[in-house]
Protein backbone atom coordinates (compact mmCIF):
# COMPACT_ATOMS: atom_id res chain seq x y z
CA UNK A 1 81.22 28.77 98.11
CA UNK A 2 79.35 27.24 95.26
CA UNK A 3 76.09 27.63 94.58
CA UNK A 4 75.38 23.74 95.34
CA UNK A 5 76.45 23.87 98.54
CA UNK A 6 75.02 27.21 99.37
CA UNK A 7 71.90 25.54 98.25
CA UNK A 8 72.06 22.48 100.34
CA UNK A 9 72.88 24.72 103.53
CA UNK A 10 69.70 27.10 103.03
CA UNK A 11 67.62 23.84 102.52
CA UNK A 12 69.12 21.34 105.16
CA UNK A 13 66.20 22.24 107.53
CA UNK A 14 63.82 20.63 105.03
CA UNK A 15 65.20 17.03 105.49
CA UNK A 16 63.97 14.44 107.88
CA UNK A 17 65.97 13.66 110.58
CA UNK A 18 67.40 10.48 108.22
CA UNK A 19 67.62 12.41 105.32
CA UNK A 20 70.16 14.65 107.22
CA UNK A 21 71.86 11.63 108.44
CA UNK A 22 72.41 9.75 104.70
CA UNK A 23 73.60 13.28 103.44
CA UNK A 24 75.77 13.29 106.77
CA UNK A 25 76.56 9.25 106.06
CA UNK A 26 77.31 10.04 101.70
CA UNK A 27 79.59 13.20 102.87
CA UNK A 28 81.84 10.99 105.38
CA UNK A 29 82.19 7.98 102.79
CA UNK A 30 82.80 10.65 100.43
CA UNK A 31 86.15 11.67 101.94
CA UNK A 32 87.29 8.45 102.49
CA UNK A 33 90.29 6.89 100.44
CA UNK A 34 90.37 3.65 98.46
CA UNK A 35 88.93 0.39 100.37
CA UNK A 36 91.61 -2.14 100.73
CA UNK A 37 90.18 -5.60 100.13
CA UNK A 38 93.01 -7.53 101.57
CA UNK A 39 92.33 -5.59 105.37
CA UNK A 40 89.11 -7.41 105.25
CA UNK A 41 90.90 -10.50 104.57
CA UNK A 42 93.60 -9.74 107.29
CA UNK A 43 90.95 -8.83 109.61
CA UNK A 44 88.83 -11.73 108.90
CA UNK A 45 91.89 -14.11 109.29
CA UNK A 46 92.99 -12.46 112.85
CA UNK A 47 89.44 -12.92 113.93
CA UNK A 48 89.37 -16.66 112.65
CA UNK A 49 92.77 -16.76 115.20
CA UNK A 50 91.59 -15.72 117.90
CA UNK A 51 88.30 -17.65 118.05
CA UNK A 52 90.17 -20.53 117.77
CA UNK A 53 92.50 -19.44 120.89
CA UNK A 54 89.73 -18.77 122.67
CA UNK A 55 88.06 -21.67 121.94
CA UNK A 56 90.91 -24.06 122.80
CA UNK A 57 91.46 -21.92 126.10
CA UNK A 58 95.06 -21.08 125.00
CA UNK A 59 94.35 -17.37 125.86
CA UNK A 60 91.47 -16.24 128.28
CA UNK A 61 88.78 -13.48 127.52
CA UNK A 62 88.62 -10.10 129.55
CA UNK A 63 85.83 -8.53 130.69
CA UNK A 64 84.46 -5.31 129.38
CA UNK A 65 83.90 -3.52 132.22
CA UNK A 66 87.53 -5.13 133.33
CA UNK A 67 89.04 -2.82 129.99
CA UNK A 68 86.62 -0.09 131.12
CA UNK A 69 88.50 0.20 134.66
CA UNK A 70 91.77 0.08 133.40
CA UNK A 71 91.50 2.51 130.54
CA UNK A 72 89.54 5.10 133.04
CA UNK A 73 92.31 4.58 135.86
């Protein structure tokens, strides 16, 4: 191991509670691949949809605890 890391490890104890959780936070995000601006856009636009279909009652709404039943059953 490098000595970075082994030097983060022997210290970790030393950070708050939220420090651990950025480091945690910068680690994840740091493993993730390129961002994709157009999902945001397609996600945005599906979202737009169905708020519309909701609104004009051309689909209904389920419950949560409706989806809770069925995915436990």
């Amino acid at each position: 191991m490098s000595a970075v890391f082994n030097q983060v490890i022997q210290n970790i104890e030393e950070l708050s509670s939220d420090e651990r959780a950025l480091v945690a936070h910068c680690l994840i995000s740091s493993l993730e691949s390129k961002h994709d601006d157009n999902v945001d856009e397609a996600w945005g636009e599906l979202a737009q949809k169905r708020f519309l279909e909701l609104k004009s009652g051309s689909i209904k709404s389920t419950s949560w605890d409706k989806i809770k039943k069925e995915v436990i059953s």
